[in-house]
PDB file of N, CA and C in Angstrom:
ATOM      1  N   UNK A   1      -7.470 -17.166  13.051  1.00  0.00           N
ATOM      2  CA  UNK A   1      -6.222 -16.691  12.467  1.00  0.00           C
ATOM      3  C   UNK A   1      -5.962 -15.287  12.990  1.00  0.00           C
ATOM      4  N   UNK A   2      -4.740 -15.079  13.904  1.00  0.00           N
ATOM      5  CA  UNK A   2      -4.011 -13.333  14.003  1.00  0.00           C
ATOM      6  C   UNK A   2      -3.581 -12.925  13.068  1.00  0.00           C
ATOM      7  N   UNK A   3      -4.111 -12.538  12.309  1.00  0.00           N
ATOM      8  CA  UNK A   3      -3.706 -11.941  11.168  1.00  0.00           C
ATOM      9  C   UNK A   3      -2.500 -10.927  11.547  1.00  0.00           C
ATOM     10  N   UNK A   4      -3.064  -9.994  12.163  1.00  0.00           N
ATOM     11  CA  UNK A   4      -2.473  -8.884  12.874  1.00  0.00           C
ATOM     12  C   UNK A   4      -1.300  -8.711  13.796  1.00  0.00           C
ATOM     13  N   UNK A   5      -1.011  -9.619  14.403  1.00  0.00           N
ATOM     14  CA  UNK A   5       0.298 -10.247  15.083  1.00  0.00           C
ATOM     15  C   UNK A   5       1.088 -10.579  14.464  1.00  0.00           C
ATOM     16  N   UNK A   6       1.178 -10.636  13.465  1.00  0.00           N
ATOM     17  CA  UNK A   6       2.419 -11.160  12.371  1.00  0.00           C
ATOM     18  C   UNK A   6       2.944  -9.914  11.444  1.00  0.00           C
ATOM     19  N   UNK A   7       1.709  -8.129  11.541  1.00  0.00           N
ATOM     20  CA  UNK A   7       2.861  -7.052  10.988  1.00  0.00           C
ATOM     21  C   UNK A   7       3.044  -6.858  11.888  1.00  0.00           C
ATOM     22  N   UNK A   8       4.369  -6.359  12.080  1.00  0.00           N
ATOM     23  CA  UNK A   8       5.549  -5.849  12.696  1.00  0.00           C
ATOM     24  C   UNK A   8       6.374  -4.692  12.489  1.00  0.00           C
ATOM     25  N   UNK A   9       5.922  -3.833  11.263  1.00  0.00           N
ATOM     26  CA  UNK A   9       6.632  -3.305  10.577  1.00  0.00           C
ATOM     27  C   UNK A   9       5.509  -2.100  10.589  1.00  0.00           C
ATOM     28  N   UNK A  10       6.166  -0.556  10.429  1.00  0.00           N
ATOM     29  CA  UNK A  10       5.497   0.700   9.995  1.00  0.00           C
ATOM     30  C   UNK A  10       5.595   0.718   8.738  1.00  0.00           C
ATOM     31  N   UNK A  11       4.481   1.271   8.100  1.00  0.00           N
ATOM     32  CA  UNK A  11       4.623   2.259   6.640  1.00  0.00           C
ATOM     33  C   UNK A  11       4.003   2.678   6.839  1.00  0.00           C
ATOM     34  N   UNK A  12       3.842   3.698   5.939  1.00  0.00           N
ATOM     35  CA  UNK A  12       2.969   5.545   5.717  1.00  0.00           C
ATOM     36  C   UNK A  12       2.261   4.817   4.539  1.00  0.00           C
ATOM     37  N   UNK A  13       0.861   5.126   4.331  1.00  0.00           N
ATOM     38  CA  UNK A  13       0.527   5.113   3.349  1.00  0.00           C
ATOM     39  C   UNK A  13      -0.760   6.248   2.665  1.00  0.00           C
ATOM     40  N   UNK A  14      -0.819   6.995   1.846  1.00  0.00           N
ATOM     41  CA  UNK A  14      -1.279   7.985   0.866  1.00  0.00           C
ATOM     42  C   UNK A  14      -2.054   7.360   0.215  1.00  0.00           C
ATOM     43  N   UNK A  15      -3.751   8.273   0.095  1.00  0.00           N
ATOM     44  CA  UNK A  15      -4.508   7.386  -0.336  1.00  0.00           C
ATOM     45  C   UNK A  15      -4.960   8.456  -1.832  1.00  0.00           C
ATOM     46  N   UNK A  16      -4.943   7.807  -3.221  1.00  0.00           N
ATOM     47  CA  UNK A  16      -5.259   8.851  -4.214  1.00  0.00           C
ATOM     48  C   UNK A  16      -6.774   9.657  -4.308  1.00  0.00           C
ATOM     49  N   UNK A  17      -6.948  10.575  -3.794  1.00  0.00           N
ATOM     50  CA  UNK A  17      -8.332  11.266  -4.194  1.00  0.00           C
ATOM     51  C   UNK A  17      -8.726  11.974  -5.249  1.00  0.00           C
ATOM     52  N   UNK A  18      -7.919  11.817  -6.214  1.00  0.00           N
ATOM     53  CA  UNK A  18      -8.253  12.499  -7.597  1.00  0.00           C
ATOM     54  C   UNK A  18      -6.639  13.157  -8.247  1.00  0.00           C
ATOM     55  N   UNK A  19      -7.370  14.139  -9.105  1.00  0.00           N
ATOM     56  CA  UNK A  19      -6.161  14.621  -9.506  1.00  0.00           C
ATOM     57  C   UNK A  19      -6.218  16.389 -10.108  1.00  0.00           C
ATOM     58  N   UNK A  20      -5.352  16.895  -9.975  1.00  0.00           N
ATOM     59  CA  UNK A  20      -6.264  18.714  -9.823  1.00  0.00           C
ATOM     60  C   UNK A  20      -6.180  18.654 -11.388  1.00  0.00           C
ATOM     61  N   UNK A  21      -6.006  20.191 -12.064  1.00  0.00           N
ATOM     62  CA  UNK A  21      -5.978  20.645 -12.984  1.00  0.00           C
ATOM     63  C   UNK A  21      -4.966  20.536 -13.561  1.00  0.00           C
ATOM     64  N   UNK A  22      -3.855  20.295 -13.266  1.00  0.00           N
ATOM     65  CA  UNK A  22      -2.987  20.355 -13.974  1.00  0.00           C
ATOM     66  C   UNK A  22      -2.497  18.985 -14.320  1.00  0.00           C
ATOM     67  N   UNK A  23      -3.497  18.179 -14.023  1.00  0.00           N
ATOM     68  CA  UNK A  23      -3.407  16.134 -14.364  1.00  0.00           C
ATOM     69  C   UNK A  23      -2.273  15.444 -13.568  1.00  0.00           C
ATOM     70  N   UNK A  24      -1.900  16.193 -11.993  1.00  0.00           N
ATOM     71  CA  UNK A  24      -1.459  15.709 -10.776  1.00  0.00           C
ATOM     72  C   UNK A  24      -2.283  15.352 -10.140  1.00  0.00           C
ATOM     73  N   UNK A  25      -2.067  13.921  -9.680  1.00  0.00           N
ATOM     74  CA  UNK A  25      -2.808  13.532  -8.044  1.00  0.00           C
ATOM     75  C   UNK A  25      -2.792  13.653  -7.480  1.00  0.00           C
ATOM     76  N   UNK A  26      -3.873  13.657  -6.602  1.00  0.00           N
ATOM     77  CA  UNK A  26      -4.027  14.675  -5.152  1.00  0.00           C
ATOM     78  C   UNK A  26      -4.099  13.334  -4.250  1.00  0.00           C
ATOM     79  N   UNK A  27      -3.501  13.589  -3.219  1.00  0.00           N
ATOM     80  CA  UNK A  27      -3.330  12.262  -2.309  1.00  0.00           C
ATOM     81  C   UNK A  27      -3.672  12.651  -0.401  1.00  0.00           C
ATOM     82  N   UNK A  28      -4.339  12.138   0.230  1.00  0.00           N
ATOM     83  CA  UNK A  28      -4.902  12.371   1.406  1.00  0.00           C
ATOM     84  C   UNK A  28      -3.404  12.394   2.163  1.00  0.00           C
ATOM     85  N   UNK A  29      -3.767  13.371   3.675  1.00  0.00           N
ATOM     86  CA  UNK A  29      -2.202  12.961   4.295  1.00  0.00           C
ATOM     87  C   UNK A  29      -1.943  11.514   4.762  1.00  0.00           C
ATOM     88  N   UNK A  30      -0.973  12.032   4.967  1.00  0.00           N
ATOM     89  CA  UNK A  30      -0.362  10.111   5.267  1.00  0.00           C
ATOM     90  C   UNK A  30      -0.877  10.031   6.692  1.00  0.00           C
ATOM     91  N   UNK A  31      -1.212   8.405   6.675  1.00  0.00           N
ATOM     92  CA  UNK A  31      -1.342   7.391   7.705  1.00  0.00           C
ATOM     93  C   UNK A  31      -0.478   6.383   8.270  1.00  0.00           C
ATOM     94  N   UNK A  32       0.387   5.943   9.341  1.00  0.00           N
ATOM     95  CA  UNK A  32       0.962   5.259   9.684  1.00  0.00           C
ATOM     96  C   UNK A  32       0.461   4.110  10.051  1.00  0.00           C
ATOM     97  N   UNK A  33       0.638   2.855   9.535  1.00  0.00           N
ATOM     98  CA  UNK A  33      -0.243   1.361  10.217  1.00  0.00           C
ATOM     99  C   UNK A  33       0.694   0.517  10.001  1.00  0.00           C
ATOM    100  N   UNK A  34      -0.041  -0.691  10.870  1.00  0.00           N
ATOM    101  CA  UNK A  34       1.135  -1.641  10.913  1.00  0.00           C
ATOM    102  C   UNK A  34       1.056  -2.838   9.568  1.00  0.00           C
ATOM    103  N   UNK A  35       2.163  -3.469   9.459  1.00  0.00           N
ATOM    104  CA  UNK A  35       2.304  -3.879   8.197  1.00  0.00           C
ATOM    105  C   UNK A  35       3.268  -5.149   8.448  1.00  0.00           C
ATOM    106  N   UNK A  36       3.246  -6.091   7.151  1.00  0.00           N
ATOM    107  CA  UNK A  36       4.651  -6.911   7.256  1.00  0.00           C
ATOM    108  C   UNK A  36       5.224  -6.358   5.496  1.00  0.00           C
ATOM    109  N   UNK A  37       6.224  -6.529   5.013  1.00  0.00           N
ATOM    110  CA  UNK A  37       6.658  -5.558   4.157  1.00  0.00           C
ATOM    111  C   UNK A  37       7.700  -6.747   3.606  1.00  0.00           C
ATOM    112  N   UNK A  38       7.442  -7.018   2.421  1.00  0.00           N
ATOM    113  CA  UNK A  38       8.504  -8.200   1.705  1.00  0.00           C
ATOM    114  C   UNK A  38       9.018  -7.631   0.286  1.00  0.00           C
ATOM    115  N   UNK A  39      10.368  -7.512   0.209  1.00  0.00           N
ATOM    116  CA  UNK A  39      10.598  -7.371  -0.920  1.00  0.00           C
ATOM    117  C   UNK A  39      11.137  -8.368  -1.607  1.00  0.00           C
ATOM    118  N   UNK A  40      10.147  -8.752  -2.720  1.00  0.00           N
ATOM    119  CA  UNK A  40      10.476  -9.899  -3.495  1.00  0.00           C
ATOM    120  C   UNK A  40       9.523  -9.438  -4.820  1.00  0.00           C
ATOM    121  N   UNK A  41      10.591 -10.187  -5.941  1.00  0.00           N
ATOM    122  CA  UNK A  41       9.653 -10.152  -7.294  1.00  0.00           C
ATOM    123  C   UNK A  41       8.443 -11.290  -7.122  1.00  0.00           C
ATOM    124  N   UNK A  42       7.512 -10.782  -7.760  1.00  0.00           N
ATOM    125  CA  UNK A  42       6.027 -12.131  -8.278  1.00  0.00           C
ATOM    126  C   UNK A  42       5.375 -11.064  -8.993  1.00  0.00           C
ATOM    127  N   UNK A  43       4.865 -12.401  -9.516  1.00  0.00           N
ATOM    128  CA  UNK A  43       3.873 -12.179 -10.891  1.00  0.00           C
ATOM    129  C   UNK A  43       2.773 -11.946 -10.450  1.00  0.00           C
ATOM    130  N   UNK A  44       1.263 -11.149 -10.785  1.00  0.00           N
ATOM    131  CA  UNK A  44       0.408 -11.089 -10.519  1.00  0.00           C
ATOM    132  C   UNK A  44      -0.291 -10.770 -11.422  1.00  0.00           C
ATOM    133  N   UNK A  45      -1.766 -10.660 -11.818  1.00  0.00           N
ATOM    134  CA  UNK A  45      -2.671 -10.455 -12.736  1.00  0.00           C
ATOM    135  C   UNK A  45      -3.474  -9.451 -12.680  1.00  0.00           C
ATOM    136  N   UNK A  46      -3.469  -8.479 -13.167  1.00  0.00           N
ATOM    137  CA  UNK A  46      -3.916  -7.022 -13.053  1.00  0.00           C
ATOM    138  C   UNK A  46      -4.972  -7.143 -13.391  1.00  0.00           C
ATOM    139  N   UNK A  47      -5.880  -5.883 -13.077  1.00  0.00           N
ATOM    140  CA  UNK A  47      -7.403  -6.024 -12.905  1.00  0.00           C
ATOM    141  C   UNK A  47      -7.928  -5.882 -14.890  1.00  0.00           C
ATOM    142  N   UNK A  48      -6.859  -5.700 -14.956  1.00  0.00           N
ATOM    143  CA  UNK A  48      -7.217  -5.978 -17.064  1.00  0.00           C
ATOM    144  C   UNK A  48      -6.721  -7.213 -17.547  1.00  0.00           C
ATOM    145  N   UNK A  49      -6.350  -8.143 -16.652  1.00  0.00           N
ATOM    146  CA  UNK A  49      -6.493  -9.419 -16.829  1.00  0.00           C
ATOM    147  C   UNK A  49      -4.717  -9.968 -17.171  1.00  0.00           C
ATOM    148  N   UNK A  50      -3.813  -8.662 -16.811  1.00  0.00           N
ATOM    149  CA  UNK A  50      -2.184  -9.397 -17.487  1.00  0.00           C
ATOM    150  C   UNK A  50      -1.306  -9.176 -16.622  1.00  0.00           C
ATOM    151  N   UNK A  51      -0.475 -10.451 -17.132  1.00  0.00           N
ATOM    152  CA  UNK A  51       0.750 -10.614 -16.056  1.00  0.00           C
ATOM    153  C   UNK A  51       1.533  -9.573 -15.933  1.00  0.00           C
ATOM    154  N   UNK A  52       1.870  -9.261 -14.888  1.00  0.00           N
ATOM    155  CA  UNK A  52       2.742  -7.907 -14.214  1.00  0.00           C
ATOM    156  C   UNK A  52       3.790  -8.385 -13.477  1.00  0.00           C
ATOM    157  N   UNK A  53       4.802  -7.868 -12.890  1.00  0.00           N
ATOM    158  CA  UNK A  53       5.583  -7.967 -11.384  1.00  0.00           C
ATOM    159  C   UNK A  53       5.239  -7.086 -10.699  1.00  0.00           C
ATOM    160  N   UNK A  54       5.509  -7.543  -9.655  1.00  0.00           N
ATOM    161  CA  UNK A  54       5.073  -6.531  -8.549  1.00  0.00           C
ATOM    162  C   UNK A  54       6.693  -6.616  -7.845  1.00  0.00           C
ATOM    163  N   UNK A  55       7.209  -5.314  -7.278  1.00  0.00           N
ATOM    164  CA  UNK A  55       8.661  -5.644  -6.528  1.00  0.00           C
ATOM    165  C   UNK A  55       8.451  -5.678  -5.216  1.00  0.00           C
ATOM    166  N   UNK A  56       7.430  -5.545  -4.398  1.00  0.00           N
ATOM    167  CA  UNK A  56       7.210  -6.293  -2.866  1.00  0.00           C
ATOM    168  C   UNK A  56       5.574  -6.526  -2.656  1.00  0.00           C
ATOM    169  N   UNK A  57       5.471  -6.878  -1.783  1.00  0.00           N
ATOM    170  CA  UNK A  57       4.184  -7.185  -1.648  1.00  0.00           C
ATOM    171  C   UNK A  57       4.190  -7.233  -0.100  1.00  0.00           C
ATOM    172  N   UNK A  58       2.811  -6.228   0.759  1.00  0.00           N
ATOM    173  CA  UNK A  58       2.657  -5.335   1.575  1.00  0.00           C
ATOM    174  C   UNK A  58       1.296  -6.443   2.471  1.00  0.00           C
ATOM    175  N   UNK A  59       1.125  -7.255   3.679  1.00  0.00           N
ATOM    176  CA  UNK A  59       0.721  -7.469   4.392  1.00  0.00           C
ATOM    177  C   UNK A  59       0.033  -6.007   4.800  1.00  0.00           C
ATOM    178  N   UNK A  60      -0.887  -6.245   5.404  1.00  0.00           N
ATOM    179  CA  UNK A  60      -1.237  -4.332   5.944  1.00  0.00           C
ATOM    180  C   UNK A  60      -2.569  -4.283   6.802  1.00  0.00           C
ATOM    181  N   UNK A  61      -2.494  -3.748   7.711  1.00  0.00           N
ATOM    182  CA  UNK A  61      -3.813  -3.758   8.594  1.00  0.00           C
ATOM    183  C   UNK A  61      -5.303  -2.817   7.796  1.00  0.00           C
ATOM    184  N   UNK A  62      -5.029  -2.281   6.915  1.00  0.00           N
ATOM    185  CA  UNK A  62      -5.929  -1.267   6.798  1.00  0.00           C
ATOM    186  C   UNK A  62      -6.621  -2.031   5.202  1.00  0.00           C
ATOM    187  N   UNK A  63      -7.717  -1.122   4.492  1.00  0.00           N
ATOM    188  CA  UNK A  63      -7.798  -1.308   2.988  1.00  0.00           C
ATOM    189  C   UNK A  63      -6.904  -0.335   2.393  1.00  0.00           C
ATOM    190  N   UNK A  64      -6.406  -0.794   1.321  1.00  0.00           N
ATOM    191  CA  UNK A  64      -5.604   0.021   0.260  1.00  0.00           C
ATOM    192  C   UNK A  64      -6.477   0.078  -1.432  1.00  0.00           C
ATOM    193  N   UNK A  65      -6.132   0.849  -1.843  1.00  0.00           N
ATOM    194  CA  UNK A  65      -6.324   1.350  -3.094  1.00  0.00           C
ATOM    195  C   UNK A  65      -5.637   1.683  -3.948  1.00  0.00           C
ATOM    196  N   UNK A  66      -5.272   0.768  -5.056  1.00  0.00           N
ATOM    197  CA  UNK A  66      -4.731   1.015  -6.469  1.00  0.00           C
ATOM    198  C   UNK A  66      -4.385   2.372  -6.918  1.00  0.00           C
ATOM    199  N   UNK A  67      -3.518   2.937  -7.067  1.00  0.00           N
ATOM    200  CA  UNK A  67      -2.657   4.369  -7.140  1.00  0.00           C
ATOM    201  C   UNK A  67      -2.329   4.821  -6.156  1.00  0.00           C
ATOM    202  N   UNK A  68      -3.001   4.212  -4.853  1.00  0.00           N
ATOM    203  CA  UNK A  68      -2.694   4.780  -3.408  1.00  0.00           C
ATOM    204  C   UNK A  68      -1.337   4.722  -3.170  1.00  0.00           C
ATOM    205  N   UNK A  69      -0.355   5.146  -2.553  1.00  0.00           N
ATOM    206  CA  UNK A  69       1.279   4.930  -2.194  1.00  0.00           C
ATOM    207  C   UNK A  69       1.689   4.370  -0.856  1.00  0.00           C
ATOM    208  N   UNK A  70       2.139   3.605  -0.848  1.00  0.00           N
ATOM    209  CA  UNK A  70       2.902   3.078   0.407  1.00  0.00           C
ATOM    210  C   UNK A  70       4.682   3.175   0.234  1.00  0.00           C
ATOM    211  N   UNK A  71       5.470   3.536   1.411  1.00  0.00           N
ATOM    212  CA  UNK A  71       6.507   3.868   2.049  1.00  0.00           C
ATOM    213  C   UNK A  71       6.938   2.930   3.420  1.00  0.00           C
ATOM    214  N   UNK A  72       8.170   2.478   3.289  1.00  0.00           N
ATOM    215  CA  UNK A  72       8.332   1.399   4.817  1.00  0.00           C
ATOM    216  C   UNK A  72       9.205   2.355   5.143  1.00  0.00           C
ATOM    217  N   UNK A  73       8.278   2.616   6.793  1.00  0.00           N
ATOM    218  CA  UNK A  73       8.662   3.945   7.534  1.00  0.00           C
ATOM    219  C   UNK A  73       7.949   4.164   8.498  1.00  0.00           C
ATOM    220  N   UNK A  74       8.455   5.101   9.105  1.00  0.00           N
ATOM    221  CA  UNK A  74       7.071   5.996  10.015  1.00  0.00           C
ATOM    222  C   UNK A  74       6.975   7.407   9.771  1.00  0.00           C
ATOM    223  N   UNK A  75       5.805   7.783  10.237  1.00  0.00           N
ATOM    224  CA  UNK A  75       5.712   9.396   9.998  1.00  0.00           C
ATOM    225  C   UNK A  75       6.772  10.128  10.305  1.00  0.00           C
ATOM    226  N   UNK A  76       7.521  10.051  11.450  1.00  0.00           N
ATOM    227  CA  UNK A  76       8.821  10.562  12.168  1.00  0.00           C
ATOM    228  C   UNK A  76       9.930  11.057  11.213  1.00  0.00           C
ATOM    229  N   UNK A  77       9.739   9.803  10.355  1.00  0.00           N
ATOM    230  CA  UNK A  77      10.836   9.696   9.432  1.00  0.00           C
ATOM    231  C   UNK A  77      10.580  10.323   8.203  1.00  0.00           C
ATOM    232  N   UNK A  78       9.347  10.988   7.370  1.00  0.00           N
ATOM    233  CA  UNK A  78       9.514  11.500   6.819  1.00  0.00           C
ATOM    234  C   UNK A  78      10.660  13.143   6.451  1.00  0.00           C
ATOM    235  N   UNK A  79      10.782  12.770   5.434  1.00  0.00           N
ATOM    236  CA  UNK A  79      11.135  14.348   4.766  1.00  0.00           C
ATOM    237  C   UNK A  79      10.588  15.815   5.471  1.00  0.00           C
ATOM    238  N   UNK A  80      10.968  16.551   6.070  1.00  0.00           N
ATOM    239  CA  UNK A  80      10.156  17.760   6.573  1.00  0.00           C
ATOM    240  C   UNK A  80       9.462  18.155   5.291  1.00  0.00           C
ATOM    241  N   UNK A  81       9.926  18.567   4.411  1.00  0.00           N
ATOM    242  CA  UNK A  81       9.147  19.438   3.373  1.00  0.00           C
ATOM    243  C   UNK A  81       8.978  17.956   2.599  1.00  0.00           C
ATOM    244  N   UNK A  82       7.871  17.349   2.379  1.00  0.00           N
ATOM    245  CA  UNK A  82       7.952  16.499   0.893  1.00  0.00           C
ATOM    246  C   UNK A  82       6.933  17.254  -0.033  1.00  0.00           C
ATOM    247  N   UNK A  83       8.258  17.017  -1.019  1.00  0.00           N
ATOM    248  CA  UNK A  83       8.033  17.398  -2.675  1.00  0.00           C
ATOM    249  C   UNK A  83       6.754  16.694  -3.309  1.00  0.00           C
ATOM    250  N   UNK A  84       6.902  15.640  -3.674  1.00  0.00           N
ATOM    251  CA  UNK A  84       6.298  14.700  -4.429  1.00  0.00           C
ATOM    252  C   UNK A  84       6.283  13.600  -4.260  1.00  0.00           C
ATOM    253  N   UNK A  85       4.915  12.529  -3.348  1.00  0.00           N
ATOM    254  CA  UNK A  85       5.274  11.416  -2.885  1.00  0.00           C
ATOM    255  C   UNK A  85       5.855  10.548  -3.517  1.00  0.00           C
ATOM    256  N   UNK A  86       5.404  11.233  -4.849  1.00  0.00           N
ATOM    257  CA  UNK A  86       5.783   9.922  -6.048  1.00  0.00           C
ATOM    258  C   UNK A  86       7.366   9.865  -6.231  1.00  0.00           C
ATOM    259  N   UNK A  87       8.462  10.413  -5.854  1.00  0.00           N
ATOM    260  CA  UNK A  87       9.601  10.829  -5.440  1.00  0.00           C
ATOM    261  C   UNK A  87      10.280   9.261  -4.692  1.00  0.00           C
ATOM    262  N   UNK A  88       9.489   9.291  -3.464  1.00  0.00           N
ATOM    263  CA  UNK A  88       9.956   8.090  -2.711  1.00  0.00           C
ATOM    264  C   UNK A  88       9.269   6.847  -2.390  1.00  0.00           C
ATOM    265  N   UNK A  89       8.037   7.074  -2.623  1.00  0.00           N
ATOM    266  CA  UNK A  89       7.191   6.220  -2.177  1.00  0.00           C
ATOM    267  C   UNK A  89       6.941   5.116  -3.401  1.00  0.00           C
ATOM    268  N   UNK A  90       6.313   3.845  -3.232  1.00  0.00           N
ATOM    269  CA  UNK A  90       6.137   3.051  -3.729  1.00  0.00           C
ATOM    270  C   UNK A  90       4.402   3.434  -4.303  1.00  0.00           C
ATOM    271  N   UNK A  91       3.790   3.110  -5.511  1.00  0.00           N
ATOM    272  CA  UNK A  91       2.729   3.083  -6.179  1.00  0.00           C
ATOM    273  C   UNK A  91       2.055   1.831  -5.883  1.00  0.00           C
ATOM    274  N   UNK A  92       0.902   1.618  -5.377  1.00  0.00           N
ATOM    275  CA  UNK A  92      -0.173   0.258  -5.366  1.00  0.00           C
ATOM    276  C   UNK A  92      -0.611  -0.063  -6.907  1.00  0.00           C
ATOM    277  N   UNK A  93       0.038  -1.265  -7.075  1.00  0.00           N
ATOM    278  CA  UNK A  93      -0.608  -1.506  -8.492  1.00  0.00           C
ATOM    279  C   UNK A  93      -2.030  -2.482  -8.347  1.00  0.00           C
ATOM    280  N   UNK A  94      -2.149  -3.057  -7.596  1.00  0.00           N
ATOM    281  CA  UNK A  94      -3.072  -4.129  -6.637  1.00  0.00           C
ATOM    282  C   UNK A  94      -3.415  -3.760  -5.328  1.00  0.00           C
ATOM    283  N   UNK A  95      -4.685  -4.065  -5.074  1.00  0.00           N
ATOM    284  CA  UNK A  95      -4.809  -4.534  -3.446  1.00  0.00           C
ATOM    285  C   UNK A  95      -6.258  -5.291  -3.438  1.00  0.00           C
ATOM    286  N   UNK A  96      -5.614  -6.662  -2.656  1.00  0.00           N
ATOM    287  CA  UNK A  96      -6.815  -7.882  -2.422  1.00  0.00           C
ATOM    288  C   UNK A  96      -6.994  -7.391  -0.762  1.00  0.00           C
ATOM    289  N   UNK A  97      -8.292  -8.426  -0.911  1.00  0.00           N
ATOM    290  CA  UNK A  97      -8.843  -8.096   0.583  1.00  0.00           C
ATOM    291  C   UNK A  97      -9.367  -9.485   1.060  1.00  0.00           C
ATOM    292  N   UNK A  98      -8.789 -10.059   1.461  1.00  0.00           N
ATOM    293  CA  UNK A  98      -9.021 -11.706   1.466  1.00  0.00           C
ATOM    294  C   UNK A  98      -9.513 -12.347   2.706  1.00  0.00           C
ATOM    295  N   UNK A  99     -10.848 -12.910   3.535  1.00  0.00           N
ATOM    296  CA  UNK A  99     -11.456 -12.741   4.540  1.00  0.00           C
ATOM    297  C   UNK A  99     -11.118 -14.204   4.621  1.00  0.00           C
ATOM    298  N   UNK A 100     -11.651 -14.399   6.198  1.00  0.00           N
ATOM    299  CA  UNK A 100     -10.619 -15.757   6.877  1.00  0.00           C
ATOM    300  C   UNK A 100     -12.096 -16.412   7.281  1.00  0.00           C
ATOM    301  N   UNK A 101     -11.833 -17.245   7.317  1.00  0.00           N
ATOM    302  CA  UNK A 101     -13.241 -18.950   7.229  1.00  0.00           C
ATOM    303  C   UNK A 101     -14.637 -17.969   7.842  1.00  0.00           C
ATOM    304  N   UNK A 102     -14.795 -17.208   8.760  1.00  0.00           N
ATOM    305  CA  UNK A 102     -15.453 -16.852   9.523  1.00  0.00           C
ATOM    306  C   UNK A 102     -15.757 -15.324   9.081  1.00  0.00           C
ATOM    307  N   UNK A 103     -15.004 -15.083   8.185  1.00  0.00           N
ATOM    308  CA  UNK A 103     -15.850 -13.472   7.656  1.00  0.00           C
ATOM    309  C   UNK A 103     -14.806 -12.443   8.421  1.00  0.00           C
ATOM    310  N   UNK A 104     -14.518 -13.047   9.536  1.00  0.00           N
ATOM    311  CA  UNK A 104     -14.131 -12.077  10.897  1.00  0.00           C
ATOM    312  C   UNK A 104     -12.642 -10.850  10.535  1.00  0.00           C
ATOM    313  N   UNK A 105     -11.938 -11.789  10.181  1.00  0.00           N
ATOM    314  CA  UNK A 105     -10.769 -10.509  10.273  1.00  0.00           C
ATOM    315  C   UNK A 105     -10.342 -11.298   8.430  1.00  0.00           C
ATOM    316  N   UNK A 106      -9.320 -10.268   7.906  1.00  0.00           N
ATOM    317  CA  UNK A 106      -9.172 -10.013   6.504  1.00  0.00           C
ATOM    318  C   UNK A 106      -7.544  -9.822   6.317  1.00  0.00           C
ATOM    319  N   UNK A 107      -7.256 -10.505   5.141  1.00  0.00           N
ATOM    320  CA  UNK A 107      -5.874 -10.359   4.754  1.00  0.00           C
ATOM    321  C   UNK A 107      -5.748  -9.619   3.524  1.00  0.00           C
ATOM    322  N   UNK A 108      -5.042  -8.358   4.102  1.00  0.00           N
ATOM    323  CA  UNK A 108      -5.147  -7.529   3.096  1.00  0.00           C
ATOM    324  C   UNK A 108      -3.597  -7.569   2.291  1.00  0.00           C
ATOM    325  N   UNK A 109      -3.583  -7.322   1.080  1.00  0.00           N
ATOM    326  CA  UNK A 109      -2.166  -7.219   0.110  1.00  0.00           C
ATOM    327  C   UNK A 109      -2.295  -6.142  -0.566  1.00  0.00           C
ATOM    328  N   UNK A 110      -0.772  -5.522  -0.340  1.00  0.00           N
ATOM    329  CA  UNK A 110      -0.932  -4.537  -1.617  1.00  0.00           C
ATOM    330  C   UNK A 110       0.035  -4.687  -1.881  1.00  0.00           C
ATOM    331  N   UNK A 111       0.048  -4.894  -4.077  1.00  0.00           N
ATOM    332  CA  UNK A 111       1.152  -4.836  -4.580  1.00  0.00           C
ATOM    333  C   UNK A 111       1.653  -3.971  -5.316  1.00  0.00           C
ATOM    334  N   UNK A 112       3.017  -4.351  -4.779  1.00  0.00           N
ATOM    335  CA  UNK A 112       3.949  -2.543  -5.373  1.00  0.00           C
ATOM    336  C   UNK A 112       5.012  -2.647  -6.804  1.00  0.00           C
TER     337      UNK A 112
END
């Protein structure tokens, strides 16, 4: 399976590393990777066991992490000064990591 031949698409994505003193998250700089990027409602089951929506759901070459942020974009295109990713970017409420017959390559999702 090419997993990888089928994104087509840029996003930026921000990975959460904590959160300072003042109970803001601190988020690594952004990364550009390739992606396929669907916006559609579905239901999904959160890691506390309940039904949610998610409003797209993110094909993605890399691992993602739950609070991490994803954006469909490229670096280019950012904002010169950004404020607050949480401003434009989309929040990971999910991300599976789903490996193909052979272990070998992985289908990753993150839902937004």
């Amino acid at each position: 399976m090419d997993i990888e031949s089928k994104l087509n698409q840029r996003c930026v994505y921000w990975e959460k590393t904590g959160i300072d003193k003042f109970g803001q998250p601190i988020f690594t700089e952004p990364v550009e990777v390739w992606c396929r990027w669907e916006d559609k409602t579905e239901l999904f089951i959160t890691l506390q066991g309940e039904q949610e929506p998610c409003r797209a759901m993110v094909y993605i070459e890399i691992d993602t992490q739950p609070d991490g942020m994803l954006w469909l974009g490229e670096i280019e295109d950012l904002p010169e000064t950004i404020p607050d990713v949480r401003t434009f970017a989309h929040s990971i409420k999910r991300a599976d990591k789903i490996p193909d017959m052979q272990a070998e390559e992985y289908l990753r999702i993150a839902y937004l």
